[in-house]
N, C-alpha and C. Protein backbone atom coordinates (compact mmCIF):
# COMPACT_ATOMS: atom_id res chain seq x y z
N UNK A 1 -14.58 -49.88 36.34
CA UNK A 1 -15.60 -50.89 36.59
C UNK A 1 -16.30 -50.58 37.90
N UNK A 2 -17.81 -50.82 38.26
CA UNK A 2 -18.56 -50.70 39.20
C UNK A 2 -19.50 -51.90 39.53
N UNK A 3 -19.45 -52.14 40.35
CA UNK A 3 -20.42 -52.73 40.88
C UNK A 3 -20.96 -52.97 42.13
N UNK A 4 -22.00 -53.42 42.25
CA UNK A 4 -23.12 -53.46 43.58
C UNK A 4 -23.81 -54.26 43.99
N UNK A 5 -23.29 -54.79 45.51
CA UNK A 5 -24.47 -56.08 45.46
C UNK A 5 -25.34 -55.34 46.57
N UNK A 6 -26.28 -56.40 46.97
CA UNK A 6 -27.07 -55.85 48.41
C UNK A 6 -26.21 -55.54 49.46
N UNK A 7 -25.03 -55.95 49.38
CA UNK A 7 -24.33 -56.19 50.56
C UNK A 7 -22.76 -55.12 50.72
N UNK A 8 -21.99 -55.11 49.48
CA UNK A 8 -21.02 -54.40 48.87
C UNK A 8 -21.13 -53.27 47.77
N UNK A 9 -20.10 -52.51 47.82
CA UNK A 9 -19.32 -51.43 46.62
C UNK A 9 -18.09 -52.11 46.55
N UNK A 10 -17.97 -51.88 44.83
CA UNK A 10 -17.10 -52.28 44.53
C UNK A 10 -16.57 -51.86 43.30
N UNK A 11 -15.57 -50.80 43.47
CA UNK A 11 -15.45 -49.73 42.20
C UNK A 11 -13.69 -50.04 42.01
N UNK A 12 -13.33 -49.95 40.34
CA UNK A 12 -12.04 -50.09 40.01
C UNK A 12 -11.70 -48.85 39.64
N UNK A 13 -10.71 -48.42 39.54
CA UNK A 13 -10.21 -46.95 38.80
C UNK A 13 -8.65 -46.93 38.45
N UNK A 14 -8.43 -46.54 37.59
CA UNK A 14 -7.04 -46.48 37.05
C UNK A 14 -6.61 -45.09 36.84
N UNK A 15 -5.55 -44.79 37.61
CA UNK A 15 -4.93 -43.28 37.98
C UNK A 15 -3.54 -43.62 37.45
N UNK A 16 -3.42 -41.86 36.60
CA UNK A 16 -2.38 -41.36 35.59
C UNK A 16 -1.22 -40.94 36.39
N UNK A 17 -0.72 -41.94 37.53
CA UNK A 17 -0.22 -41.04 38.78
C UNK A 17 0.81 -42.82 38.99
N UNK A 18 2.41 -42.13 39.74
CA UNK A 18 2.69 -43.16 40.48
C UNK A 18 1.85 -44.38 41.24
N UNK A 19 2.42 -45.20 41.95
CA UNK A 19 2.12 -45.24 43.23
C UNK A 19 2.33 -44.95 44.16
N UNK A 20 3.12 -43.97 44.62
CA UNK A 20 4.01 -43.48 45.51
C UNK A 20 2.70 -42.39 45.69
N UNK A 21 2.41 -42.05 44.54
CA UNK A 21 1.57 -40.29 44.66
C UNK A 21 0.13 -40.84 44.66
N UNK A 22 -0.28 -41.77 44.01
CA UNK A 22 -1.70 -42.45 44.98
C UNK A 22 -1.98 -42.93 46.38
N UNK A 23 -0.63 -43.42 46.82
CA UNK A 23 -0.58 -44.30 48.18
C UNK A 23 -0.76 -42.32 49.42
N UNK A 24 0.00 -42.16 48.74
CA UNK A 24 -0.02 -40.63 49.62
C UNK A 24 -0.98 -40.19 49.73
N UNK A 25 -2.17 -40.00 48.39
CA UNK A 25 -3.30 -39.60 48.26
C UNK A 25 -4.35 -40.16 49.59
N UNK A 26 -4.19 -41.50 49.25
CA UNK A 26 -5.13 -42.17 49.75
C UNK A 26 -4.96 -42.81 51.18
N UNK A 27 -4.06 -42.71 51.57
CA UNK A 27 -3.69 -43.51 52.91
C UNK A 27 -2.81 -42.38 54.02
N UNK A 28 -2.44 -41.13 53.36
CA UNK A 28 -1.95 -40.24 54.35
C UNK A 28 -2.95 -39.18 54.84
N UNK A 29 -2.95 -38.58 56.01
CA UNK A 29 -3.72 -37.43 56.68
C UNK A 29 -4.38 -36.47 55.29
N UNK A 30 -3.42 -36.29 55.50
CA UNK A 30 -3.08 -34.76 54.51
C UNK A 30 -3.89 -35.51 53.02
N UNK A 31 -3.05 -36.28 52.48
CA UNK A 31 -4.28 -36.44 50.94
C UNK A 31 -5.62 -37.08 51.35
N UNK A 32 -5.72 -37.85 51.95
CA UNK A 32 -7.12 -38.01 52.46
C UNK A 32 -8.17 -36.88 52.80
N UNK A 33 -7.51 -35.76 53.31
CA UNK A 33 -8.32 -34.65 53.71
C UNK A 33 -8.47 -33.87 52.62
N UNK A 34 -7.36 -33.85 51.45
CA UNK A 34 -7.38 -33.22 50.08
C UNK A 34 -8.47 -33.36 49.16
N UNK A 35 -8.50 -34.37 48.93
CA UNK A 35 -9.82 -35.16 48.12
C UNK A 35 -10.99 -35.69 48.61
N UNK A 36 -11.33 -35.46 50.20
CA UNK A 36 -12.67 -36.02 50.93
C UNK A 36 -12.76 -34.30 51.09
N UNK A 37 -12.16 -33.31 50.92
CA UNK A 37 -12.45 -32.20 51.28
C UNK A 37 -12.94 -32.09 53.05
N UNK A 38 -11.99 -32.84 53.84
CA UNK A 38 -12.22 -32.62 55.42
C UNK A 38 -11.37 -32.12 55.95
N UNK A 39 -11.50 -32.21 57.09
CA UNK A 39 -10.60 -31.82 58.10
C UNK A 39 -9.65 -33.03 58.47
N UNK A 40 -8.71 -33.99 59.28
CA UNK A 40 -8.66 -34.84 59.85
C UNK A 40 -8.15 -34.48 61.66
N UNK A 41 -8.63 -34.77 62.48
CA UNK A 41 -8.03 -34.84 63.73
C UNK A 41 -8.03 -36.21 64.35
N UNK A 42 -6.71 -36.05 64.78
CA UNK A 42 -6.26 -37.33 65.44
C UNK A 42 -4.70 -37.87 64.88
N UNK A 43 -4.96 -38.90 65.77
CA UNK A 43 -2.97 -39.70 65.53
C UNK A 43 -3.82 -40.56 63.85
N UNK A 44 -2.58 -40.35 63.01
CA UNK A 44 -3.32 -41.50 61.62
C UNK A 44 -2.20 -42.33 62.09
N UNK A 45 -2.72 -43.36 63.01
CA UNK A 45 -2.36 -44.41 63.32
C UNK A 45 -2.82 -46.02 62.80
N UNK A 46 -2.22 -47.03 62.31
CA UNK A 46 -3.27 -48.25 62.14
C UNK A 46 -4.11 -48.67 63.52
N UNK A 47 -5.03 -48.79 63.60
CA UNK A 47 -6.47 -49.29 65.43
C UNK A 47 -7.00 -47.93 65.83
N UNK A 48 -6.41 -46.79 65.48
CA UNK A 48 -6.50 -45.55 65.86
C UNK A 48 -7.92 -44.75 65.10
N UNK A 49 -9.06 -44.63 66.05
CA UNK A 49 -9.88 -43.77 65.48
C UNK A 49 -9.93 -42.25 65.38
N UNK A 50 -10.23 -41.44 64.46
CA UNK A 50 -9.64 -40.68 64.05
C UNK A 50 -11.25 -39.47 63.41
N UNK A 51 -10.87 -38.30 63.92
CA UNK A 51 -12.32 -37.73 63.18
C UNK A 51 -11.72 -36.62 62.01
N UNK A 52 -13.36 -36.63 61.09
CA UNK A 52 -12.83 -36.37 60.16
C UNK A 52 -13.91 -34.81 59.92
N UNK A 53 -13.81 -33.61 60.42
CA UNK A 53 -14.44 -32.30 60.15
C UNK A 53 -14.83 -31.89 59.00
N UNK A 54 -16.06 -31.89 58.57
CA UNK A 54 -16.46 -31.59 57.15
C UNK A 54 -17.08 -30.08 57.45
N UNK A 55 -16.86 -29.53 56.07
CA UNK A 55 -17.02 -27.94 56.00
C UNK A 55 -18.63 -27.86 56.23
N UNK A 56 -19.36 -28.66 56.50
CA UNK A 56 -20.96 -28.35 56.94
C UNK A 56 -20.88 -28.10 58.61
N UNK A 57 -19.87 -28.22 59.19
CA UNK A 57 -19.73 -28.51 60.80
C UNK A 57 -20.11 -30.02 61.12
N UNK A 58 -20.15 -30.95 60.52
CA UNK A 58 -20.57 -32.13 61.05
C UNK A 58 -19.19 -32.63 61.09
N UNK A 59 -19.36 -33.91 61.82
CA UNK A 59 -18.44 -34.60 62.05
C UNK A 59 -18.41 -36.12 62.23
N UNK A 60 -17.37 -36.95 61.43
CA UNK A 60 -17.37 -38.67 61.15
C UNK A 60 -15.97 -38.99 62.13
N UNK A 61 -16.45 -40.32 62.71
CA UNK A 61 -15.56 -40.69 63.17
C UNK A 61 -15.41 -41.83 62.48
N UNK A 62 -13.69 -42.10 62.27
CA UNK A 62 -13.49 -43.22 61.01
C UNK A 62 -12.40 -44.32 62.50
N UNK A 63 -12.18 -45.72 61.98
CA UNK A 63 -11.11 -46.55 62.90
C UNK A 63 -10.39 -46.60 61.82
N UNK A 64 -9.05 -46.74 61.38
CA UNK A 64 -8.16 -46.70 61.07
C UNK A 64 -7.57 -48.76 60.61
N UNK A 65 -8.11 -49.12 59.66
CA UNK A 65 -8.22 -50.46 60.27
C UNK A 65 -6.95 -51.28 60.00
N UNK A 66 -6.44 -51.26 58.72
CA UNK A 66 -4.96 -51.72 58.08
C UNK A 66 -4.41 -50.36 57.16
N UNK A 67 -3.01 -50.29 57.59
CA UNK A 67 -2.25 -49.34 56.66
C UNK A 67 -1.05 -50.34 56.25
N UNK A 68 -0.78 -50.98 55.36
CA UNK A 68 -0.51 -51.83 54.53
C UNK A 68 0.67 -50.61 53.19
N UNK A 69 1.74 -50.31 53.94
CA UNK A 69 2.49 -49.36 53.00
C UNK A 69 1.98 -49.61 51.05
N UNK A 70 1.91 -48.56 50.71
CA UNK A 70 1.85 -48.51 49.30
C UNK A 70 0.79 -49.81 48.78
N UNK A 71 -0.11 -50.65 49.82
CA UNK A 71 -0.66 -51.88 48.79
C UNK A 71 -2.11 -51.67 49.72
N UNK A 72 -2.15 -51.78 51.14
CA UNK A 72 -3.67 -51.42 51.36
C UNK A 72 -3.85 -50.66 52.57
N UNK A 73 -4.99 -49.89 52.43
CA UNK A 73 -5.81 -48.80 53.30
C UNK A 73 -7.21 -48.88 53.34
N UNK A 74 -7.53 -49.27 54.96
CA UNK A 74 -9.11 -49.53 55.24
C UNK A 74 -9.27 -48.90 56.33
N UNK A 75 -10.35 -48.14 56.38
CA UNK A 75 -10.70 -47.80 57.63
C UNK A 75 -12.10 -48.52 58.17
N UNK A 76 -12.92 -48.56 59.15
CA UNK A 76 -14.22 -48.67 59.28
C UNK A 76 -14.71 -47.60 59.89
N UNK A 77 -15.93 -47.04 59.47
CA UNK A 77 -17.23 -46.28 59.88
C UNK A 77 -18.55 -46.63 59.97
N UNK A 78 -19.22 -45.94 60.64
CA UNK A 78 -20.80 -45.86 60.22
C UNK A 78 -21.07 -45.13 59.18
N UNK A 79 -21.83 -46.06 57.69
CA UNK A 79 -22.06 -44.92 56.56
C UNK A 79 -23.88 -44.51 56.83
N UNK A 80 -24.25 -43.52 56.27
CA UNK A 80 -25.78 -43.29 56.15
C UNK A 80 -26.26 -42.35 56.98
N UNK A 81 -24.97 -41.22 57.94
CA UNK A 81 -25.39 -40.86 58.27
C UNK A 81 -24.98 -40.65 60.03
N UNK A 82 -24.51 -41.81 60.21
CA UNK A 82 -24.14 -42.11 61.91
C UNK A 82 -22.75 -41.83 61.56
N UNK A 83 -22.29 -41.00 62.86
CA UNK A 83 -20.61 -40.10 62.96
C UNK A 83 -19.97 -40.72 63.37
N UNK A 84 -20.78 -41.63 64.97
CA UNK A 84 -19.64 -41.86 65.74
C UNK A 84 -19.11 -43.26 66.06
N UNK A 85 -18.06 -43.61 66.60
CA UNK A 85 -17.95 -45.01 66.58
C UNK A 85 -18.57 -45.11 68.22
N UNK A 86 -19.76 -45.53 68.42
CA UNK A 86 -19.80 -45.84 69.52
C UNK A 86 -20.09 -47.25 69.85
N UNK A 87 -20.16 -47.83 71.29
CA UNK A 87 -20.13 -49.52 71.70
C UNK A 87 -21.18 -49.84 71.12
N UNK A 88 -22.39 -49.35 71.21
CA UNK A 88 -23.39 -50.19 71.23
C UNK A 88 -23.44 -50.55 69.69
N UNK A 89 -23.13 -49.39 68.62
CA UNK A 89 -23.19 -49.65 67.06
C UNK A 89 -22.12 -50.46 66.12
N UNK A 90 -21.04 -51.21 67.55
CA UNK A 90 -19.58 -51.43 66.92
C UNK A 90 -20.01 -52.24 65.99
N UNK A 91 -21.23 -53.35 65.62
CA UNK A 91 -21.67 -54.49 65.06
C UNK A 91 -21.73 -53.71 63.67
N UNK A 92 -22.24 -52.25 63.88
CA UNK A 92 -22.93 -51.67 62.78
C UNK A 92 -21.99 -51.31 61.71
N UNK A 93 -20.84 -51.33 61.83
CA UNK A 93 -19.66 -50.44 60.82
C UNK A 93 -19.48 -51.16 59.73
N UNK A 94 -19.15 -50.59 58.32
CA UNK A 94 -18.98 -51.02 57.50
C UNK A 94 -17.62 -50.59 57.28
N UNK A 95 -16.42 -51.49 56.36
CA UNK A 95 -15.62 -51.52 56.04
C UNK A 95 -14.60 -51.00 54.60
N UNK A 96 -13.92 -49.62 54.82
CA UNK A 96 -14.12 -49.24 52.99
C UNK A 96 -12.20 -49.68 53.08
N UNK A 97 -12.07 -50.21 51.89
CA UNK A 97 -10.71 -50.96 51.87
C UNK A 97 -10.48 -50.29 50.35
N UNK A 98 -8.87 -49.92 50.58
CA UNK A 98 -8.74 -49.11 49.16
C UNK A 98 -7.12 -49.85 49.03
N UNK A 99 -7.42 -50.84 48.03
CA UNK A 99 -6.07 -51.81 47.30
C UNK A 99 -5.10 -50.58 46.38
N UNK A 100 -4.03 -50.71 45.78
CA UNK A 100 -3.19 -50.11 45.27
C UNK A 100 -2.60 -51.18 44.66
N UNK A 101 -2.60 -50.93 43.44
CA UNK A 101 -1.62 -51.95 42.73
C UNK A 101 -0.78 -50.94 41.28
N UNK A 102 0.30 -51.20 41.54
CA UNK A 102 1.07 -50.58 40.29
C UNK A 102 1.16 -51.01 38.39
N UNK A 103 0.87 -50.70 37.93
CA UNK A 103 0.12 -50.89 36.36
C UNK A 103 1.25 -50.30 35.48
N UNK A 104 0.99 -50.51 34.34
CA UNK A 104 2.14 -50.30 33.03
C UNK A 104 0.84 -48.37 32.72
N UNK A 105 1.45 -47.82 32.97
CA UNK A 105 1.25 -45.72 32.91
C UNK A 105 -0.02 -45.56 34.22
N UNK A 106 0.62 -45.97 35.39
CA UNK A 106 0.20 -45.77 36.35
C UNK A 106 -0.47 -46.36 37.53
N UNK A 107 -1.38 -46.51 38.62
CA UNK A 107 -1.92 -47.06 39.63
C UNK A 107 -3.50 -47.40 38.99
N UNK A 108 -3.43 -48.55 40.04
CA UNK A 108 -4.97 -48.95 40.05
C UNK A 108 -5.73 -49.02 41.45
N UNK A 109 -6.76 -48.25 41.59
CA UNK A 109 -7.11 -48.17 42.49
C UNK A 109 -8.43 -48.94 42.53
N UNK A 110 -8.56 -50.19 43.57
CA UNK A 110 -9.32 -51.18 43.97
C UNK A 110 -10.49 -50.60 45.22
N UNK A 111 -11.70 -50.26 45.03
CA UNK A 111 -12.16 -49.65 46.50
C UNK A 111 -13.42 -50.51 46.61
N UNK A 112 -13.36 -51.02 48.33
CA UNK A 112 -14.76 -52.22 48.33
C UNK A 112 -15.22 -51.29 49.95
N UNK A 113 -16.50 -51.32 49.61
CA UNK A 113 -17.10 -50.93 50.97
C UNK A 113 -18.08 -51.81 51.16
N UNK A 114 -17.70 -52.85 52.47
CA UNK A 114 -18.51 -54.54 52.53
C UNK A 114 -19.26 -53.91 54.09
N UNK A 115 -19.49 -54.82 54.25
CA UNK A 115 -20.45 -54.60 55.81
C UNK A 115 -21.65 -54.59 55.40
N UNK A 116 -22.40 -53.92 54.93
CA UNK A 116 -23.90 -53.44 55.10
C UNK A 116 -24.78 -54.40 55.49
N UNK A 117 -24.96 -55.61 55.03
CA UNK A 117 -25.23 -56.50 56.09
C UNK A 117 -25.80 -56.78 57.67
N UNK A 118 -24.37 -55.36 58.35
CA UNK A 118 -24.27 -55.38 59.71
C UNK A 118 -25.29 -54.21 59.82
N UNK A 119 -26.11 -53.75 58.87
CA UNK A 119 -26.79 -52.53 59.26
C UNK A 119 -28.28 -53.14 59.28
N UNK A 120 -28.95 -52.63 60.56
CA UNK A 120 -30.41 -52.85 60.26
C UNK A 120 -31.09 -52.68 59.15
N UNK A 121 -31.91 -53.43 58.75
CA UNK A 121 -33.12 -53.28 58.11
C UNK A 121 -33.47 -51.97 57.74
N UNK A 122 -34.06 -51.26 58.80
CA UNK A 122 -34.78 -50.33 58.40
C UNK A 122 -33.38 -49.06 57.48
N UNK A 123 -32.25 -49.59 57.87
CA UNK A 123 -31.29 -48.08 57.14
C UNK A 123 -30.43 -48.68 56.28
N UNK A 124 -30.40 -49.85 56.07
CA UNK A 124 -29.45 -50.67 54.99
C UNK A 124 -29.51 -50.15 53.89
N UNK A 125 -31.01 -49.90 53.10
CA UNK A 125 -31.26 -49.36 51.90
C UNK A 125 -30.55 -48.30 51.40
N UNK A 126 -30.93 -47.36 52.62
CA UNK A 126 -30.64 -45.58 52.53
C UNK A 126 -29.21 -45.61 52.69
N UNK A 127 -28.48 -46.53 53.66
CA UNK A 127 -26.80 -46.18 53.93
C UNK A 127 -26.30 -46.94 52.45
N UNK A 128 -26.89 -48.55 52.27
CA UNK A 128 -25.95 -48.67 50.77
C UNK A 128 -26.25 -47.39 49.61
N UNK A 129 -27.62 -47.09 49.52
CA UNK A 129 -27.56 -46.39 48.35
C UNK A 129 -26.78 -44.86 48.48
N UNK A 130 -26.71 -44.21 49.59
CA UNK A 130 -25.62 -43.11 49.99
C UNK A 130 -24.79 -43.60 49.61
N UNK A 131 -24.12 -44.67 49.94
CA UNK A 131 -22.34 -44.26 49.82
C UNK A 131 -22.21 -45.28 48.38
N UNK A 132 -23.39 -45.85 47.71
CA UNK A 132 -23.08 -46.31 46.00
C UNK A 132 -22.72 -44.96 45.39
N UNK A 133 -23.75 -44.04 45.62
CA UNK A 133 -23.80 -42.59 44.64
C UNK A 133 -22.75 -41.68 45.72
N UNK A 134 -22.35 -41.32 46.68
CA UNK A 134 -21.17 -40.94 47.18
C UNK A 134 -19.75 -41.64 46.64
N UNK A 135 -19.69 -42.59 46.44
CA UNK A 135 -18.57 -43.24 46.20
C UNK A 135 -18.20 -42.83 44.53
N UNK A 136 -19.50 -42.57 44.04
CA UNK A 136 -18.96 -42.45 42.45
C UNK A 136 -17.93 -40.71 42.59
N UNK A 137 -18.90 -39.87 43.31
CA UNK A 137 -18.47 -38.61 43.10
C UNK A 137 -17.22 -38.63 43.75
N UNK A 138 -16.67 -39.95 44.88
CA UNK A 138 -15.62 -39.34 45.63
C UNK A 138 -14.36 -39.87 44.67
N UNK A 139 -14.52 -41.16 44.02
CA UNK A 139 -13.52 -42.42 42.86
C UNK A 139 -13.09 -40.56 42.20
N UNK A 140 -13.96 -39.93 41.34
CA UNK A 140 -13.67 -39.34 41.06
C UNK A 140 -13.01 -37.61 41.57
N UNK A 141 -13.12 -37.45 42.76
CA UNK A 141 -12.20 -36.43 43.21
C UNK A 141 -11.17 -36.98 43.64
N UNK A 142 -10.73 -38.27 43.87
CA UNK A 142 -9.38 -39.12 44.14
C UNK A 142 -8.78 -38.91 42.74
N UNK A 143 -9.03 -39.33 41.96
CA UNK A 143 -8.70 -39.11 39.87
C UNK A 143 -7.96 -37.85 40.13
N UNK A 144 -9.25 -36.48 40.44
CA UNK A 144 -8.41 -35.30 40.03
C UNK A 144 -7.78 -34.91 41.11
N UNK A 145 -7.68 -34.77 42.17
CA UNK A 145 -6.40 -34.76 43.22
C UNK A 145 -5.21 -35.54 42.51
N UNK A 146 -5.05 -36.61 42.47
CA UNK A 146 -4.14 -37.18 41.65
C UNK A 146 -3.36 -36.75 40.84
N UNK A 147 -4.08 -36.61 40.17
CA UNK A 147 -3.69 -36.65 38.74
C UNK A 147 -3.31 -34.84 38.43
N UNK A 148 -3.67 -34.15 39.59
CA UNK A 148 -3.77 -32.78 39.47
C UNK A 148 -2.27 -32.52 39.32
């Protein structure tokens, strides 16, 4: 299931996988960097911001927001484009929260990216519609990492 308001993403997915082997996927260094295809540097701490090296040389800085063993993982960023977490944009971050719930032949994976709201006017458009059509291609490299 998908959906989209002006304001949120909000995508369901059901993985052929534990939860043990989704929660790993999705909430540890290492599978996070598997399936976003990055780098990660830093402590993966919960409050702990953390950057994430993509094979173009650019670079995102993510906060680390709840690690919630095996049930939830959120970080906040700037989507659309902005890397870093800096003071003046802290208003600006949007929030991507990835639920885990255990199912009869496998996990369900819950993913909401809320905030946009907090983004000006002029880049709200361009950052929700990036990470609507980013988010489809990424639901699905989480699937095949998984499930691999």
């Amino acid at each position: 299931m998908t959906t989209s308001t002006e304001n949120t993403i909000d995508r369901t997915l059901t993985l052929k996988a534990s939860l043990d082997k989704a929660w790993d996927a999705v909430a540890t260094p290492e599978g996070f960097a598997g399936w976003f295809t990055c780098r990660v540097e830093g402590e993966w701490t919960q409050g702990n911001a953390v950057k994430l090296h993509w094979p173009s040389g650019s670079v995102t800085e993510i906060r680390l927001d709840r690690i919630e063993p095996k049930s939830v993982f959120a970080y906040k960023w700037h989507p659309g484009g902005y890397s870093a977490l800096i003071t003046e944009h802290e208003s600006e971050l949007t929030t991507v929260t990835m639920a885990l719930k255990e199912i009869a032949g496998g996990t369900e994976l819950h993913l909401t990216e809320s905030g946009f709201e907090n983004i000006p006017d002029e880049r709200r458009l361009e950052a929700l519609g990036m990470n609507t059509e980013g988010w489809v291609e990424e639901m699905e490299n989480i699937r095949k990492y998984v499930e691999a």
